[in-house]
PDB file of N, CA and C in Angstrom:
ATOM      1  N   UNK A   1      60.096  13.454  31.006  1.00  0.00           N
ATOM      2  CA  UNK A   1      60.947  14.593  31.270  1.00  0.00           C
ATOM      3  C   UNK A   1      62.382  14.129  31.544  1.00  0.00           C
ATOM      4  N   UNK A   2      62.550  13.189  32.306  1.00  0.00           N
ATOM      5  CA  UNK A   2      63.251  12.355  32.452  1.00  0.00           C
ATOM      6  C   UNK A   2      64.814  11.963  31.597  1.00  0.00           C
ATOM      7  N   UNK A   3      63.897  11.471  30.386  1.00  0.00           N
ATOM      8  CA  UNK A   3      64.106  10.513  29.772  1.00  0.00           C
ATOM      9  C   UNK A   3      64.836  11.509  28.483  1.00  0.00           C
ATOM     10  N   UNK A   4      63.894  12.581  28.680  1.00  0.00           N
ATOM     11  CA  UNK A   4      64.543  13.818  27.728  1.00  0.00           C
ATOM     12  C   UNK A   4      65.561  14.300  27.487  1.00  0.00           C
ATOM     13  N   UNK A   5      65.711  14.678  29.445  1.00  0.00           N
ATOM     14  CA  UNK A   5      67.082  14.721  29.735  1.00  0.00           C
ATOM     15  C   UNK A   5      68.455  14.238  29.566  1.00  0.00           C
ATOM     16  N   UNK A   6      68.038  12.760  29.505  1.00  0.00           N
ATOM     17  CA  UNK A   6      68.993  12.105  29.519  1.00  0.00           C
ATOM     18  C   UNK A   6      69.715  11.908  27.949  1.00  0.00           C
ATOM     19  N   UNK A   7      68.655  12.149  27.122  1.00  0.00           N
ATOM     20  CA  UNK A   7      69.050  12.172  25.495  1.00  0.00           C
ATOM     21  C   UNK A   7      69.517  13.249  25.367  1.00  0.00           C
ATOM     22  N   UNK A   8      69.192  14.700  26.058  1.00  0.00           N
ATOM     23  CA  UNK A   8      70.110  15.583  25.878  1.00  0.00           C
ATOM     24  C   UNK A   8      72.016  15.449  26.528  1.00  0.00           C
ATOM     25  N   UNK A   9      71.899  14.841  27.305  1.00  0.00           N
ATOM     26  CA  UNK A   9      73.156  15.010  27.591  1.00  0.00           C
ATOM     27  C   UNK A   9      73.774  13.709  26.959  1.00  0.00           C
ATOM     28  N   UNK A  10      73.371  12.768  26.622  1.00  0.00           N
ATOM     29  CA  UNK A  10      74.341  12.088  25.674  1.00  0.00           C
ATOM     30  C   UNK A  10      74.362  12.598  24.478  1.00  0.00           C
ATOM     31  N   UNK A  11      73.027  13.488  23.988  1.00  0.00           N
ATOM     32  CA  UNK A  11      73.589  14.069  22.871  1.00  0.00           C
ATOM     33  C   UNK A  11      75.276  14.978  22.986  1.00  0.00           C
ATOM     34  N   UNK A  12      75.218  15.596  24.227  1.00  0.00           N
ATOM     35  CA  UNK A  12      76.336  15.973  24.700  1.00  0.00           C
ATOM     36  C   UNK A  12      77.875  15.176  24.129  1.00  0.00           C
ATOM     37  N   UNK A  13      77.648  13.976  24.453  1.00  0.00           N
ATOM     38  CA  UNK A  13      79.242  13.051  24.655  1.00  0.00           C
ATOM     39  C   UNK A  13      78.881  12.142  23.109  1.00  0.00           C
ATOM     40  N   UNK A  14      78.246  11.767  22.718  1.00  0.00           N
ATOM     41  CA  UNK A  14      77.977  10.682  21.875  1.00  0.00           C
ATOM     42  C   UNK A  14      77.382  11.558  19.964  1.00  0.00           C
ATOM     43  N   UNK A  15      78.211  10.644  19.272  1.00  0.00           N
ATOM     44  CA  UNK A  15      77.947  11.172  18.098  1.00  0.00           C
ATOM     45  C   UNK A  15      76.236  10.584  17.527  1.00  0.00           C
ATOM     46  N   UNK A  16      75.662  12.011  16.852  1.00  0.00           N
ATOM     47  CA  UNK A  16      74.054  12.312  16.922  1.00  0.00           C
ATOM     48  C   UNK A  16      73.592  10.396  16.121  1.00  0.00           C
ATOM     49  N   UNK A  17      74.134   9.902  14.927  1.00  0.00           N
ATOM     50  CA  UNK A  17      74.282   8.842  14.453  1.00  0.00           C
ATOM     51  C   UNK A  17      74.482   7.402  15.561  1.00  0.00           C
ATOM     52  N   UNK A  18      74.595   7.528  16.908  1.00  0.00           N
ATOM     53  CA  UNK A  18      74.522   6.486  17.624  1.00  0.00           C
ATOM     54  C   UNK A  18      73.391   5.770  17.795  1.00  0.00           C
ATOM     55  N   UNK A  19      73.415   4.506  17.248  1.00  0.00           N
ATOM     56  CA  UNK A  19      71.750   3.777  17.292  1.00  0.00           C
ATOM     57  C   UNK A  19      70.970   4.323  18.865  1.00  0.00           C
ATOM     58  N   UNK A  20      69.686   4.331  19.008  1.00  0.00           N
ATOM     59  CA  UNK A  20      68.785   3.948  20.138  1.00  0.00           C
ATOM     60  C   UNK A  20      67.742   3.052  19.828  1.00  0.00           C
ATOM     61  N   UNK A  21      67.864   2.293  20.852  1.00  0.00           N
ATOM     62  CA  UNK A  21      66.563   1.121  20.367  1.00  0.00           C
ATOM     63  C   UNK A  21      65.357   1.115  21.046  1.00  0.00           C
ATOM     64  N   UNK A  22      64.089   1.391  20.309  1.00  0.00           N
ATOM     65  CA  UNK A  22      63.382   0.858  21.905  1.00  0.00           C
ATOM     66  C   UNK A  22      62.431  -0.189  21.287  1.00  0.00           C
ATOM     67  N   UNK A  23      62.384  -0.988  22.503  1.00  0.00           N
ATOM     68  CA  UNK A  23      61.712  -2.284  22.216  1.00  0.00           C
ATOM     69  C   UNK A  23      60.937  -1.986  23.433  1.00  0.00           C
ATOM     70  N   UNK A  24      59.345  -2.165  22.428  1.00  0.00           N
ATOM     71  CA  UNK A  24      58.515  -2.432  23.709  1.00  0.00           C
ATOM     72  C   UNK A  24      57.496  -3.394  23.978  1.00  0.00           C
ATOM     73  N   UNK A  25      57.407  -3.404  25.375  1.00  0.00           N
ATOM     74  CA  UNK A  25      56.167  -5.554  25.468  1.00  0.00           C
ATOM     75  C   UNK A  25      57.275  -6.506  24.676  1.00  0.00           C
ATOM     76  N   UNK A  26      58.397  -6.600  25.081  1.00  0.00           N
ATOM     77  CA  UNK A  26      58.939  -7.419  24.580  1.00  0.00           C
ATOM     78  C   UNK A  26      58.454  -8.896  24.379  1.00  0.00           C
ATOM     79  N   UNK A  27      58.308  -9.891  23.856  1.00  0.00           N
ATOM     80  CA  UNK A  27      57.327 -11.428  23.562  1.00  0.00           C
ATOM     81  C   UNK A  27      55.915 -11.393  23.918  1.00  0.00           C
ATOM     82  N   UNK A  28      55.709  -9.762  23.527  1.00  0.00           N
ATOM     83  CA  UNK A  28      54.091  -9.697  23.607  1.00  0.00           C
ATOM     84  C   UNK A  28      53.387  -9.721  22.450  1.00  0.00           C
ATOM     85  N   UNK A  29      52.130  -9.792  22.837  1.00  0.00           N
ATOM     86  CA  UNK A  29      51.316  -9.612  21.436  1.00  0.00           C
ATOM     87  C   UNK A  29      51.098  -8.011  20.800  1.00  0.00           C
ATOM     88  N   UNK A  30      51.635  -7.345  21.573  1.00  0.00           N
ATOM     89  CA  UNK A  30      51.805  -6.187  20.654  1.00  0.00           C
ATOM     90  C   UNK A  30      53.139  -5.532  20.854  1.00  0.00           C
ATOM     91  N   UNK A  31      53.962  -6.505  21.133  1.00  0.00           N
ATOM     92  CA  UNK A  31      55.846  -5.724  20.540  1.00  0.00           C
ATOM     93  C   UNK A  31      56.165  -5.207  19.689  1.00  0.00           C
ATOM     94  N   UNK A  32      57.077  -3.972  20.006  1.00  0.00           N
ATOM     95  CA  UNK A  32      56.977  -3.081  18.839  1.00  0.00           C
ATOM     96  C   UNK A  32      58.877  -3.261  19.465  1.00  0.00           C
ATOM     97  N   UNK A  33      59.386  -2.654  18.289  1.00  0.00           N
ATOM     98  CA  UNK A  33      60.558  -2.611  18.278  1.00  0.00           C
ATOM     99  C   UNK A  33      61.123  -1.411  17.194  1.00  0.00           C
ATOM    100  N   UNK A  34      61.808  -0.311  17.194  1.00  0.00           N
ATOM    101  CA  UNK A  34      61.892   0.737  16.834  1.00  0.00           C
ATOM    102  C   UNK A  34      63.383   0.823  17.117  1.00  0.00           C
ATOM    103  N   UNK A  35      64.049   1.169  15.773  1.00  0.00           N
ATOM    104  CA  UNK A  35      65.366   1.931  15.700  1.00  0.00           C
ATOM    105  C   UNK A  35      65.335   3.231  15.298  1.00  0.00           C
ATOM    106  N   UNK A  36      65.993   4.135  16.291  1.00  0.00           N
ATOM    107  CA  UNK A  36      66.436   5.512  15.452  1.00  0.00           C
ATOM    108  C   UNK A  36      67.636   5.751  15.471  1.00  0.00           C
ATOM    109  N   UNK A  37      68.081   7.313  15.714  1.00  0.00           N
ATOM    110  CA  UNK A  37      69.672   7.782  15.830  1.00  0.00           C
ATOM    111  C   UNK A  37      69.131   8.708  16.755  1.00  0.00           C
ATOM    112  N   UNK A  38      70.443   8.537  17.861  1.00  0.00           N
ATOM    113  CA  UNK A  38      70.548   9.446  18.863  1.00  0.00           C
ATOM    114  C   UNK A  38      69.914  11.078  18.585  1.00  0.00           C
ATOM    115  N   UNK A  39      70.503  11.609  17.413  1.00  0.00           N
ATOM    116  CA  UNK A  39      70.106  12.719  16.942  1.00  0.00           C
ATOM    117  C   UNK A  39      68.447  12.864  17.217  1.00  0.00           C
ATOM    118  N   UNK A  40      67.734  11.926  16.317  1.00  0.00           N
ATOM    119  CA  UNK A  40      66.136  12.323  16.109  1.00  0.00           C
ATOM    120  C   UNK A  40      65.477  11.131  17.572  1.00  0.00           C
ATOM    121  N   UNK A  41      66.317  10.521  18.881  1.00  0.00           N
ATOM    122  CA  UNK A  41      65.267   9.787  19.809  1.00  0.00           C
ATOM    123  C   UNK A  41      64.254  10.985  20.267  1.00  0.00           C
ATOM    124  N   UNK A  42      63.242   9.934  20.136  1.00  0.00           N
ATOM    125  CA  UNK A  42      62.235  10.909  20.812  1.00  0.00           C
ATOM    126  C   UNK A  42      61.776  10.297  22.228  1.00  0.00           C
ATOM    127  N   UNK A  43      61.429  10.953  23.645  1.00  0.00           N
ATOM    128  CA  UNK A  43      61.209  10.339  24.572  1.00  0.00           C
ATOM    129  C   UNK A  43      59.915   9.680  24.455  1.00  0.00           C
ATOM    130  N   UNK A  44      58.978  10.477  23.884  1.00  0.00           N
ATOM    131  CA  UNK A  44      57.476  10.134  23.551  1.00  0.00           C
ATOM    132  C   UNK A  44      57.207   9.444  23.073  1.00  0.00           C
ATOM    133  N   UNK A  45      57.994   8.204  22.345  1.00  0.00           N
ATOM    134  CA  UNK A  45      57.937   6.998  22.014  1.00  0.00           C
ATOM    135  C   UNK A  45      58.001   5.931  22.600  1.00  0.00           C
ATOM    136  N   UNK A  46      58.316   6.491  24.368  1.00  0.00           N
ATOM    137  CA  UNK A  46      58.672   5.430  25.544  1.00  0.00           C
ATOM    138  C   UNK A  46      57.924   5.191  26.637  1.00  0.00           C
ATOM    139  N   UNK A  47      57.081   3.761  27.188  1.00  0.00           N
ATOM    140  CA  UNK A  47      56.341   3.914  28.690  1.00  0.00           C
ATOM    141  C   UNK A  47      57.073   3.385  29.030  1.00  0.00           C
ATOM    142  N   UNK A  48      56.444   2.627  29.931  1.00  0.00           N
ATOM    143  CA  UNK A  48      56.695   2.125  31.486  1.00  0.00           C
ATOM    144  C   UNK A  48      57.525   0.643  30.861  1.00  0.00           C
ATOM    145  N   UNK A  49      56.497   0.207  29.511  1.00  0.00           N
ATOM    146  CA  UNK A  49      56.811  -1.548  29.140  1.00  0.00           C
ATOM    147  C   UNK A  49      57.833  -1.304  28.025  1.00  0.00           C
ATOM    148  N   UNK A  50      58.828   0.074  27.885  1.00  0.00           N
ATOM    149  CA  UNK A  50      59.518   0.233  27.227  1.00  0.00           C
ATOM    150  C   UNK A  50      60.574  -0.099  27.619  1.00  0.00           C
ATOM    151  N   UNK A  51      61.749  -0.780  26.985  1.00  0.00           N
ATOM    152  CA  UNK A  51      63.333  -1.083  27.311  1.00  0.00           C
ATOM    153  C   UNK A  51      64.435  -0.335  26.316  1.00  0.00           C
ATOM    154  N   UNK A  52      64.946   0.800  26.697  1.00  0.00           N
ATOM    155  CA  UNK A  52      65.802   1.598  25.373  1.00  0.00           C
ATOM    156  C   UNK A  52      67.028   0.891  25.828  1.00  0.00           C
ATOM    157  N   UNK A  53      67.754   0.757  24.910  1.00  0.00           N
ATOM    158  CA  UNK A  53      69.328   0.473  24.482  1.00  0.00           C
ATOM    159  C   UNK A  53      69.312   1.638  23.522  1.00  0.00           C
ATOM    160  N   UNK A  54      70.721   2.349  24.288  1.00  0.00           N
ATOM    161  CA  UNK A  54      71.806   3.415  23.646  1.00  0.00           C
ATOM    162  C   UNK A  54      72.972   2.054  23.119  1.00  0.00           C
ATOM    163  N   UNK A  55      73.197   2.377  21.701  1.00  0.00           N
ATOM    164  CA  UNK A  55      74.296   1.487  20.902  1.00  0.00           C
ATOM    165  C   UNK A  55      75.574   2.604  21.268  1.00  0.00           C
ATOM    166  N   UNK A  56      76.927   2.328  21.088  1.00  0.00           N
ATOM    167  CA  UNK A  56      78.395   2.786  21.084  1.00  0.00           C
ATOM    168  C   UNK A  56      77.926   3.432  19.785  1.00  0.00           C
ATOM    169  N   UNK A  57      79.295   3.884  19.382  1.00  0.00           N
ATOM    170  CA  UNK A  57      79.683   4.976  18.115  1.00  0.00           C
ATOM    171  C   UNK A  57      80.040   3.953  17.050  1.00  0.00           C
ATOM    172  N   UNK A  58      80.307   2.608  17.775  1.00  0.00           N
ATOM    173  CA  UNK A  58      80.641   1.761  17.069  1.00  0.00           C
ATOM    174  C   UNK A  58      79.526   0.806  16.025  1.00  0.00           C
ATOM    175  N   UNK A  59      78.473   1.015  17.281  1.00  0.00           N
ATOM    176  CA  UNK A  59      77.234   0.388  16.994  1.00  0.00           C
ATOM    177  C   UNK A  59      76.520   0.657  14.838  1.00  0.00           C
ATOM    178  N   UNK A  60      76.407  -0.191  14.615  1.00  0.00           N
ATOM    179  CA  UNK A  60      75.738  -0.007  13.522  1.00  0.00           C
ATOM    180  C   UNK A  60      74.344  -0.601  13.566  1.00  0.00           C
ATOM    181  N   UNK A  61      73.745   0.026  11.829  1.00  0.00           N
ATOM    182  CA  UNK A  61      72.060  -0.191  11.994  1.00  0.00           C
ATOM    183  C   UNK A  61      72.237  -0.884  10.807  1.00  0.00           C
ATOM    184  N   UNK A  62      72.184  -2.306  10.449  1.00  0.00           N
ATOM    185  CA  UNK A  62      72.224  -3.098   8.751  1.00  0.00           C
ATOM    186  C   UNK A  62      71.048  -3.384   8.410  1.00  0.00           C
ATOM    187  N   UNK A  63      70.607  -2.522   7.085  1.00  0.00           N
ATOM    188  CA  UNK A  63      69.464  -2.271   6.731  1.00  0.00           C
ATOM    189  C   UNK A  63      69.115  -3.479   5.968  1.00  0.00           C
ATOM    190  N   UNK A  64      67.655  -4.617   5.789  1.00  0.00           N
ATOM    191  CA  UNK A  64      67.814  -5.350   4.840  1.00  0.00           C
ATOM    192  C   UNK A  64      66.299  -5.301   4.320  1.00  0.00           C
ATOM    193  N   UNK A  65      65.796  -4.657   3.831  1.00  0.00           N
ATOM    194  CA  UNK A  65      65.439  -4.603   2.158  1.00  0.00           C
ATOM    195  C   UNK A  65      63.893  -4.009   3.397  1.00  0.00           C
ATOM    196  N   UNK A  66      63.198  -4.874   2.804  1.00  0.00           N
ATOM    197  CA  UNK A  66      61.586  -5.165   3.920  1.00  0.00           C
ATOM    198  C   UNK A  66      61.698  -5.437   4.782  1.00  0.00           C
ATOM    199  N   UNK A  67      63.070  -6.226   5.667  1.00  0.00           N
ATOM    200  CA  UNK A  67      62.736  -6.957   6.685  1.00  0.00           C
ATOM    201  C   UNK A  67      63.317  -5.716   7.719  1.00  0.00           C
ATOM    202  N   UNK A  68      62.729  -6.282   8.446  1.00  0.00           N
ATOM    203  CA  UNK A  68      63.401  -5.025   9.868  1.00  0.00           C
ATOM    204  C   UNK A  68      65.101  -5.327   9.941  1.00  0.00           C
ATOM    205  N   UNK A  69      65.670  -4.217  10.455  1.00  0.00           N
ATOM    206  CA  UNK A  69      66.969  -3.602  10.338  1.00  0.00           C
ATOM    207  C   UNK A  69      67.770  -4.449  11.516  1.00  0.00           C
ATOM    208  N   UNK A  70      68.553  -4.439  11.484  1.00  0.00           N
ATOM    209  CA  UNK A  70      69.391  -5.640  12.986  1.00  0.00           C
ATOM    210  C   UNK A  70      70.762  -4.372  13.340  1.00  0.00           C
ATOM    211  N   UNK A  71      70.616  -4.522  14.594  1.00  0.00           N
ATOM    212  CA  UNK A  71      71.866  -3.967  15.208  1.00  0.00           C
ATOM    213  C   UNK A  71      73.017  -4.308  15.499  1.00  0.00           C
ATOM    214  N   UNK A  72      73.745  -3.775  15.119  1.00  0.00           N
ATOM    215  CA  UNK A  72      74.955  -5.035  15.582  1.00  0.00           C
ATOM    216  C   UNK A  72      76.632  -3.940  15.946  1.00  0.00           C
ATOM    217  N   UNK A  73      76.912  -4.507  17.280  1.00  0.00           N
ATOM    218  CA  UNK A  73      77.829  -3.656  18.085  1.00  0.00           C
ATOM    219  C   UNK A  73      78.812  -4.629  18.308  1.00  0.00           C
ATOM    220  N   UNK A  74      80.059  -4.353  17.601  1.00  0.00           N
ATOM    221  CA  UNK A  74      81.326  -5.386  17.763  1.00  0.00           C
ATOM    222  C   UNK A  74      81.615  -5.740  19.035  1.00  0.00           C
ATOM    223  N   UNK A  75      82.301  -6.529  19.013  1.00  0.00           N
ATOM    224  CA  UNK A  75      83.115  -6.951  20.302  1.00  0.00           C
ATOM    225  C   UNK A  75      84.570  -5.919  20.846  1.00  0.00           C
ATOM    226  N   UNK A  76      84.784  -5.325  20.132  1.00  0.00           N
ATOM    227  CA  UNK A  76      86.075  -4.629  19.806  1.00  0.00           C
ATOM    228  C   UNK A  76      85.997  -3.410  19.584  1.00  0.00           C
ATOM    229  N   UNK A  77      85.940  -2.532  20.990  1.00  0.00           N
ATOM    230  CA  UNK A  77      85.570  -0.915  19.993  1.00  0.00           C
ATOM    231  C   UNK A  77      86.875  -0.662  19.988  1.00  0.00           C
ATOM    232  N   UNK A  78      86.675   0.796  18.960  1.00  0.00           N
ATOM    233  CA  UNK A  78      87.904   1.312  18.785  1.00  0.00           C
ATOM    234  C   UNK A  78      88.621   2.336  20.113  1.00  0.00           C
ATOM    235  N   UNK A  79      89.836   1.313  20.215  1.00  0.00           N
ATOM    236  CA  UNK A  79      91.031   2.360  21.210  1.00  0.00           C
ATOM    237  C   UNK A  79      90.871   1.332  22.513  1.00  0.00           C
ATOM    238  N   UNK A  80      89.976   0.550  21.933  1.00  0.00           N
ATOM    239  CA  UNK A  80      89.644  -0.782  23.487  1.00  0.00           C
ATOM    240  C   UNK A  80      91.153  -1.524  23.903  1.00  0.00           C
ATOM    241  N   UNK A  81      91.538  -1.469  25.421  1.00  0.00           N
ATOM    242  CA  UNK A  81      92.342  -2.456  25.626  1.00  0.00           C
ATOM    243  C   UNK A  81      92.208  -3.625  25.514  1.00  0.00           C
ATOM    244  N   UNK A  82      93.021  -4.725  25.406  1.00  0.00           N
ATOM    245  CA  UNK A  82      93.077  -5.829  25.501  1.00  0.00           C
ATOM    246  C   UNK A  82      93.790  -6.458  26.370  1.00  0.00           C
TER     247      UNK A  82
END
């Protein structure tokens, strides 16, 4: 319920295309690791041994062929001071 919430209101501030990750049992024997977009996260994809990362606007998803997809969030968002 929670967790619902909380995807609703970043749906609020954050464009629907912002990666979410969830990785779960991370270096277990049954790790699962799952990318979507903010738009379609579902909470019901998440327990207790779940870890979500919300990506920036900046964040991208680089798709490669069969192999699972890699995330990758610059060092440099846009409008960032330096």
């Amino acid at each position: 319920m929670q967790l619902s919430r909380a995807f609703e209101c970043l749906k609020a501030i954050l464009p629907g295309t912002t990666p979410v990750i969830f990785g779960r049992a991370a270096g277990r024997p049954d790790e699962r690791i799952e990318v979507s977009l903010l738009a379609d996260a579902d909470a019901g994809k998440a327990d207790m041994a779940t870890c979500i990362i919300i990506g920036s606007p900046e964040t991208r998803i680089i798709k490669r062929g069969e192999r699972p997809a890699l995330v990758y969030t610059p060092r440099s968002a846009t409008g960032s001071k330096k």
